[in-house]
N, C-alpha and C. Protein backbone atom coordinates (compact mmCIF):
# COMPACT_ATOMS: atom_id res chain seq x y z
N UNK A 1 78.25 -138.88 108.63
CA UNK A 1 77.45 -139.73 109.50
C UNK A 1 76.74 -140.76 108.63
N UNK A 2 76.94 -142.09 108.97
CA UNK A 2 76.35 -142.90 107.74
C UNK A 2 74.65 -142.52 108.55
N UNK A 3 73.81 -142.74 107.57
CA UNK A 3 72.15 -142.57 107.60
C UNK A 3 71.16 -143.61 108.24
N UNK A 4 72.19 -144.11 108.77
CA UNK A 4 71.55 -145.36 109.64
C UNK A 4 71.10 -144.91 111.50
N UNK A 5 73.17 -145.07 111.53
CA UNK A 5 72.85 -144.83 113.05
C UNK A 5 73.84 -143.67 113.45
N UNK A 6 73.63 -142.90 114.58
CA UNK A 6 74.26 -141.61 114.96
C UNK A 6 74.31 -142.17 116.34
N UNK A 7 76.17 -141.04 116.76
CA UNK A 7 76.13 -140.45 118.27
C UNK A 7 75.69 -138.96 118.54
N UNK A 8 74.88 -138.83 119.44
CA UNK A 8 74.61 -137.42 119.31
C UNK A 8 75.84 -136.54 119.62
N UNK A 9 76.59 -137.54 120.62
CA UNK A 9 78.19 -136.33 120.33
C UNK A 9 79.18 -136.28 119.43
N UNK A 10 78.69 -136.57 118.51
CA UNK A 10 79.46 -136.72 117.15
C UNK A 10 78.28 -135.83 116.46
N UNK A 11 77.41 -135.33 116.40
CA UNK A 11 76.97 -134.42 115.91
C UNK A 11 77.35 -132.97 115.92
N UNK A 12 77.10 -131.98 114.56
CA UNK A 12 77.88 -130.72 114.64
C UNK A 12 76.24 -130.25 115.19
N UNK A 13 76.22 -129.55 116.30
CA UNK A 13 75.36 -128.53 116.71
C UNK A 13 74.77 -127.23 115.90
N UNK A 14 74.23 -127.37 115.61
CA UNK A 14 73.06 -126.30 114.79
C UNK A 14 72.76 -124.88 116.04
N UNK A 15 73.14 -123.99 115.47
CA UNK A 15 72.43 -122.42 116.16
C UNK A 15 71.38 -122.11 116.14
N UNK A 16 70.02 -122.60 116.44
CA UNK A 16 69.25 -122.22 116.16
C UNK A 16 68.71 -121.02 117.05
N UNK A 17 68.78 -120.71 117.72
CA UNK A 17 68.66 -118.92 118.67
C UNK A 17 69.51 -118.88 119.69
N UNK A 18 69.99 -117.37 120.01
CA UNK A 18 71.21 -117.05 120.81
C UNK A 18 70.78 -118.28 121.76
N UNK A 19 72.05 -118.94 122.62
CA UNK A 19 71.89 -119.83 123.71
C UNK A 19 70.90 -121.11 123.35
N UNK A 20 70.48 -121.40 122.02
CA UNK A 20 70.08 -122.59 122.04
C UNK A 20 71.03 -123.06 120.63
N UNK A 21 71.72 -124.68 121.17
CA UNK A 21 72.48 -125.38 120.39
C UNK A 21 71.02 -127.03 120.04
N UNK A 22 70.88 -127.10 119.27
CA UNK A 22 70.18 -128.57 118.15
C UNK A 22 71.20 -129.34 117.50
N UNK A 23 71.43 -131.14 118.39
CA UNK A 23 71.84 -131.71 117.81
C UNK A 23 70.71 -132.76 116.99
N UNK A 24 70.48 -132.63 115.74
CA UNK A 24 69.18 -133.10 115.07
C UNK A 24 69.90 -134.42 113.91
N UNK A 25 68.79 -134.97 113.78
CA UNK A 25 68.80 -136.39 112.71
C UNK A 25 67.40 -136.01 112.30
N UNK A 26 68.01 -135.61 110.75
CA UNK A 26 66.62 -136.10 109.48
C UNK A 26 66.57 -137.22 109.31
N UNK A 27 65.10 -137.80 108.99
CA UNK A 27 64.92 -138.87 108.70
C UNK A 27 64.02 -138.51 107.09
N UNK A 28 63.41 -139.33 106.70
CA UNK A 28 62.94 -138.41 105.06
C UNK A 28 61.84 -138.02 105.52
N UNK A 29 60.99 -138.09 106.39
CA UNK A 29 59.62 -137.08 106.80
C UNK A 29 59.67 -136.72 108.21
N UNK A 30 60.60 -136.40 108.93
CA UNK A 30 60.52 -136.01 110.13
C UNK A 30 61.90 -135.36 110.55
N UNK A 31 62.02 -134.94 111.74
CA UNK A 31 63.19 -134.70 112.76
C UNK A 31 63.41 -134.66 113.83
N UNK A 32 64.44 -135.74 114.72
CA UNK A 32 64.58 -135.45 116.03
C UNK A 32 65.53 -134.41 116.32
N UNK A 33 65.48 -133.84 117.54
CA UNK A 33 66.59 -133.28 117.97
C UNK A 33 66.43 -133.31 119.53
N UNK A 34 67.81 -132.96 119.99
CA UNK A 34 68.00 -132.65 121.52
C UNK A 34 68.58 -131.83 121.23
N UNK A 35 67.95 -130.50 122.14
CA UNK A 35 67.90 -128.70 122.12
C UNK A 35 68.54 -128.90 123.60
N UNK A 36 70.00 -128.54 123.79
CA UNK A 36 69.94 -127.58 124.66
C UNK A 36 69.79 -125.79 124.74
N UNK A 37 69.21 -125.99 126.09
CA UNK A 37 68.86 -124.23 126.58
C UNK A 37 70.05 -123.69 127.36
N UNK A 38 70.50 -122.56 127.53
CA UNK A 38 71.21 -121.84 128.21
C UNK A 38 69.99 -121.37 129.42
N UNK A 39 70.74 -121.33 130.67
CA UNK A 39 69.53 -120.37 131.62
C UNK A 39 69.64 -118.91 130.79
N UNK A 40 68.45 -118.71 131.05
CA UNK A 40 67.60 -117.40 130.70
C UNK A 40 67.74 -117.45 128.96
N UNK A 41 67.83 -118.36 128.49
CA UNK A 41 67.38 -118.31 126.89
C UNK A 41 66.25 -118.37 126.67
N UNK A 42 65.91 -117.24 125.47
CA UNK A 42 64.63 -116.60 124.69
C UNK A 42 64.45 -116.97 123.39
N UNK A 43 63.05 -117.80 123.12
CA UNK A 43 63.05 -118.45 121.77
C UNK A 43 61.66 -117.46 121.77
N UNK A 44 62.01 -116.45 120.86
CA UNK A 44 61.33 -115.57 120.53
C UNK A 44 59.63 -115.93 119.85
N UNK A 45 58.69 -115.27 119.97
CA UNK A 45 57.34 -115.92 119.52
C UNK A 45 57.43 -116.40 117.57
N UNK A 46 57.02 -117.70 117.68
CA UNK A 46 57.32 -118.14 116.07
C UNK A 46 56.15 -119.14 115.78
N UNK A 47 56.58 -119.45 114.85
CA UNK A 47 55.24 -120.79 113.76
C UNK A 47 56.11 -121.31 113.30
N UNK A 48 56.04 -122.27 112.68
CA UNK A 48 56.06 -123.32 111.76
C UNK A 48 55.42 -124.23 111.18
N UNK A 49 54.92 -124.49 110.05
CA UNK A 49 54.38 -125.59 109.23
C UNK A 49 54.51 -127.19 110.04
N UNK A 50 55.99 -127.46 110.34
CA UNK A 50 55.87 -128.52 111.33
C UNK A 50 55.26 -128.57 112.73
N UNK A 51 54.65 -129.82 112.61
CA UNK A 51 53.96 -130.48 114.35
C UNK A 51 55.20 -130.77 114.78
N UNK A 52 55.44 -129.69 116.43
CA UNK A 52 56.42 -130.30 117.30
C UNK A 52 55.71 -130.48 118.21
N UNK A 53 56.56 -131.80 118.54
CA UNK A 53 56.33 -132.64 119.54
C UNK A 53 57.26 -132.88 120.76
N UNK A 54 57.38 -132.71 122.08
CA UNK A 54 58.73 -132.67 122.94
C UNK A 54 58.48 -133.06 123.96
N UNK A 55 59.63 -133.63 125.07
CA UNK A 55 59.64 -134.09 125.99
C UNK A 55 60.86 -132.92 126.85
N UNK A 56 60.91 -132.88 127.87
CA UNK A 56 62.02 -132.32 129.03
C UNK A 56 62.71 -133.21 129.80
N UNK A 57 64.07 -133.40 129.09
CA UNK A 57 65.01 -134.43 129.94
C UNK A 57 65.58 -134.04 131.05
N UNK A 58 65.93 -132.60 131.24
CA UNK A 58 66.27 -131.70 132.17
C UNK A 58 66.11 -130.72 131.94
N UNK A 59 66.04 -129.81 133.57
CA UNK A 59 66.09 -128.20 133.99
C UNK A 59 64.25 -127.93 134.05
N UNK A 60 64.34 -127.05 133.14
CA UNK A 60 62.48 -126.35 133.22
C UNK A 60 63.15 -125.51 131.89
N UNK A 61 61.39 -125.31 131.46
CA UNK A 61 61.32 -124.44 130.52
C UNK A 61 59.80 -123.91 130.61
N UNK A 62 59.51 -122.87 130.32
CA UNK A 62 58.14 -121.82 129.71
C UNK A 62 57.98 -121.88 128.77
N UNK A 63 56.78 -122.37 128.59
CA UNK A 63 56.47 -122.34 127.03
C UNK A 63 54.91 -121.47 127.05
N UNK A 64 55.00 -120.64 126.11
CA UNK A 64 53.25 -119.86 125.65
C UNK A 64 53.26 -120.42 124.50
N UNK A 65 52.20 -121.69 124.16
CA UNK A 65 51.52 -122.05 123.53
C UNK A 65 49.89 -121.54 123.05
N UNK A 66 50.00 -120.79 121.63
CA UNK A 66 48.74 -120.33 121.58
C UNK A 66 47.94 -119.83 122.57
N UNK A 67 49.36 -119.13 122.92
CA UNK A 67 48.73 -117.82 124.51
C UNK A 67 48.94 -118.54 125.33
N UNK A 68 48.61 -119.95 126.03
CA UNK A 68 48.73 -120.83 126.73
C UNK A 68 49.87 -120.46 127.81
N UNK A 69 50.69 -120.67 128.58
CA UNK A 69 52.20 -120.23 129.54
C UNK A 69 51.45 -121.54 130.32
N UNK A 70 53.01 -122.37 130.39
CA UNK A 70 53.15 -123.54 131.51
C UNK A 70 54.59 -123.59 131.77
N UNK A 71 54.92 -124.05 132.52
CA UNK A 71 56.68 -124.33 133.10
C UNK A 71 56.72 -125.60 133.28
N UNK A 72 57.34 -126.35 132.45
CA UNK A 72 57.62 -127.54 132.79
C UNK A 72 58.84 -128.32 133.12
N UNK A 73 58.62 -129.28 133.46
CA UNK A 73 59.86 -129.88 134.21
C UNK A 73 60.44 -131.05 133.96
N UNK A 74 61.73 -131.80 134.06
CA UNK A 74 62.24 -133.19 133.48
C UNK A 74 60.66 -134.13 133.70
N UNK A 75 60.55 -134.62 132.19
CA UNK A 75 59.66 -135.56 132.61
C UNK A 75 58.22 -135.42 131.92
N UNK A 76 57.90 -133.62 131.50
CA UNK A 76 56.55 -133.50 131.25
C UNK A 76 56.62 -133.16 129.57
N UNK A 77 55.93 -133.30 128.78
CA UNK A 77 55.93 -133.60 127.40
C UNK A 77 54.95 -132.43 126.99
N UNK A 78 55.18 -131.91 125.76
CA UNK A 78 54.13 -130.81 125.20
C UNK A 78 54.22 -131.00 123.43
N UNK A 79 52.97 -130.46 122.81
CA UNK A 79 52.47 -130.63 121.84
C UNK A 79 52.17 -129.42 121.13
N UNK A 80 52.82 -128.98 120.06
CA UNK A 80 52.36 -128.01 119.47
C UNK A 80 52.08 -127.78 117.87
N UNK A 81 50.68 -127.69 118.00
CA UNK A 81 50.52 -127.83 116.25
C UNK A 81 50.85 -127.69 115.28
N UNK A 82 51.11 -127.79 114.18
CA UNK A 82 51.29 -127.02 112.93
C UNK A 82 50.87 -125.54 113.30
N UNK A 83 51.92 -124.47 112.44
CA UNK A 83 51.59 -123.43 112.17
C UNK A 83 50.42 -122.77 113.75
N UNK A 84 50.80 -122.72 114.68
CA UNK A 84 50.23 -122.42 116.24
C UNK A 84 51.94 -121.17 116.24
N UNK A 85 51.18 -120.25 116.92
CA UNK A 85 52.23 -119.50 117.44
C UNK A 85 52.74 -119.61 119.13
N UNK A 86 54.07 -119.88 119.41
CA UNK A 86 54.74 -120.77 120.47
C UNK A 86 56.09 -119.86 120.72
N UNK A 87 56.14 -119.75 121.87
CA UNK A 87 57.67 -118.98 122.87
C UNK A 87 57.96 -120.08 123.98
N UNK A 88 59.42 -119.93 124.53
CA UNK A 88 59.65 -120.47 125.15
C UNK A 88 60.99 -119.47 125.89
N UNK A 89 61.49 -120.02 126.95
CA UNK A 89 62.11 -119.43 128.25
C UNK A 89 62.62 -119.95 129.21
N UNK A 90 63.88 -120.03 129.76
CA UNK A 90 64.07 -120.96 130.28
C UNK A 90 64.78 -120.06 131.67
N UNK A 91 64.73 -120.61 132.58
CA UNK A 91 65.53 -119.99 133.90
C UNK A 91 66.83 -120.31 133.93
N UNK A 92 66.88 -121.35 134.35
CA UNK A 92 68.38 -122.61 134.58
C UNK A 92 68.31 -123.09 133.78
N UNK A 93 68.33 -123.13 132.64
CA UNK A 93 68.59 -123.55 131.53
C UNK A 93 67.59 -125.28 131.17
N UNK A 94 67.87 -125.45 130.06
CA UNK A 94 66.88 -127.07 130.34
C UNK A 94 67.33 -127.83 129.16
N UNK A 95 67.33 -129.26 128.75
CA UNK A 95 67.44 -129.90 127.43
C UNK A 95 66.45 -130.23 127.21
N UNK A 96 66.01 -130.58 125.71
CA UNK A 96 64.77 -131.45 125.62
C UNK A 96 64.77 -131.93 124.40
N UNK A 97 64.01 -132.89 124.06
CA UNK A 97 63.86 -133.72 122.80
C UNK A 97 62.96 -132.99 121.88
N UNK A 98 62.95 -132.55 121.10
CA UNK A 98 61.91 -132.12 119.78
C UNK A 98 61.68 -132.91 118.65
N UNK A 99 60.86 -133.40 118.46
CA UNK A 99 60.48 -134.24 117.31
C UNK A 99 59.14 -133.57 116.04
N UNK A 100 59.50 -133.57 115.32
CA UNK A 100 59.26 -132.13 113.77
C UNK A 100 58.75 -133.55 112.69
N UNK A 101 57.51 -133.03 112.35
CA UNK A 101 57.40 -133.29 110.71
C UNK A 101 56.45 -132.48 110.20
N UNK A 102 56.95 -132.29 109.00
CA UNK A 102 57.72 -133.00 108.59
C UNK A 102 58.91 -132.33 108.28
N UNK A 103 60.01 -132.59 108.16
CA UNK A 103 61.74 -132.17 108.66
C UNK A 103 61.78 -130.89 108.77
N UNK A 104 62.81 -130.74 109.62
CA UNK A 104 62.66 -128.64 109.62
C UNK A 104 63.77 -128.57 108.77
N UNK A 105 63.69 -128.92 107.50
CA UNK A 105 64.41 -128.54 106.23
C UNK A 105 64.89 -126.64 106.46
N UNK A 106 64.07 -126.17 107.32
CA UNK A 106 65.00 -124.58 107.39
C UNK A 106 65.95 -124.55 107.92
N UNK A 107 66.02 -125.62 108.79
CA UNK A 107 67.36 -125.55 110.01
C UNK A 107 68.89 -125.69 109.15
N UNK A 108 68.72 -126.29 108.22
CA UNK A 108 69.89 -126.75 107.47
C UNK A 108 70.95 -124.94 106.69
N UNK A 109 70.15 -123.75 106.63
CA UNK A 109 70.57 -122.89 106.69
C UNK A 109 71.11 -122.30 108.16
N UNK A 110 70.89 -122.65 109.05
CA UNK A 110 71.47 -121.94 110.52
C UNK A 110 72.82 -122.93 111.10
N UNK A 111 73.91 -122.05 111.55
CA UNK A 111 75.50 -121.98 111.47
C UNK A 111 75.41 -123.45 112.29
N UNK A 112 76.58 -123.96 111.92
CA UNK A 112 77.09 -125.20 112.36
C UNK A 112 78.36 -125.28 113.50
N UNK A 113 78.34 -125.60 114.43
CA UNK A 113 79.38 -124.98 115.46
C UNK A 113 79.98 -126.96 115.55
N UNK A 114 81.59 -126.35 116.21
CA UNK A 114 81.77 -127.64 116.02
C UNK A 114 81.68 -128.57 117.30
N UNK A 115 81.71 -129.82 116.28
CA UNK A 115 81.49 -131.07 117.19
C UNK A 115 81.40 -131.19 118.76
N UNK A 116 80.51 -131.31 119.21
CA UNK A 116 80.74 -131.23 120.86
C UNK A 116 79.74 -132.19 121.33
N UNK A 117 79.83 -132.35 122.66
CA UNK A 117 78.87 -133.20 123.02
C UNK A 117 77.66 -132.38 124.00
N UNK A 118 76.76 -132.42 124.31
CA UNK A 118 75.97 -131.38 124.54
C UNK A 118 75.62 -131.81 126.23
N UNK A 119 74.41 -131.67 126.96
CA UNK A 119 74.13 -131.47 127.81
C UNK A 119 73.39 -132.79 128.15
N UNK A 120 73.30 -133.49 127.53
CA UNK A 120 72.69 -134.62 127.54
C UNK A 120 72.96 -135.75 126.44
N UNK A 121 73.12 -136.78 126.60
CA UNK A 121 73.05 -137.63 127.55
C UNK A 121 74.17 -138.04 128.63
């Protein structure tokens, strides 16, 4: 992929938890991605050092933010701090945008599935 510009369906999809596929672009201090969800996928309670930042392009998702639980829907955006402990859940499954800094340099260890085009756009 030259380092300029990307198709997201020309991206290899990242595993990052059963039923969730990340097609992501590093940039040198950050990361986007579009996460699709499987319905009833479980992103088990976690942290990270990176501020994520996200929007919901489709479906719904649950998120417990620092205990917090909301369901949101295409359209509504959420914020979660550095190092905050965060779950998420989805019914019918959902996509959404995640934006990370600074880069989730861990992701680059989790399996690479091939090329596909995902759930969005």
């Amino acid at each position: 992929m030259d380092d300029t510009y990307a198709k997201l369906s020309e991206l290899q999809p990242l595993a990052i938890w059963p039923g969730v596929l990340a097609r992501a672009v590093n940039g040198d201090r950050m990361t986007i991605a579009v996460v699709d969800l499987e319905p009833n996928a479980d992103v088990a309670e976690h942290h990270h050092e990176n501020e994520q930042l996200g929007v919901v392009l489709k479906g719904d998702i649950t998120f417990t933010i620092d205990g917090a639980t909301s369901t949101l829907q295409a359209g509504d955006a959420y914020v979660i701090p550095s190092n905050v402990l965060h779950s998420a859940r989805t019914s019918g499954g959902a996509t959404v945008v995640d934006v990370f800094a600074p880069v989730r340099a861990d992701w680059e260890s989790k399996e690479r599935r091939p090329v596909a085009a995902g759930n969005w756009p």
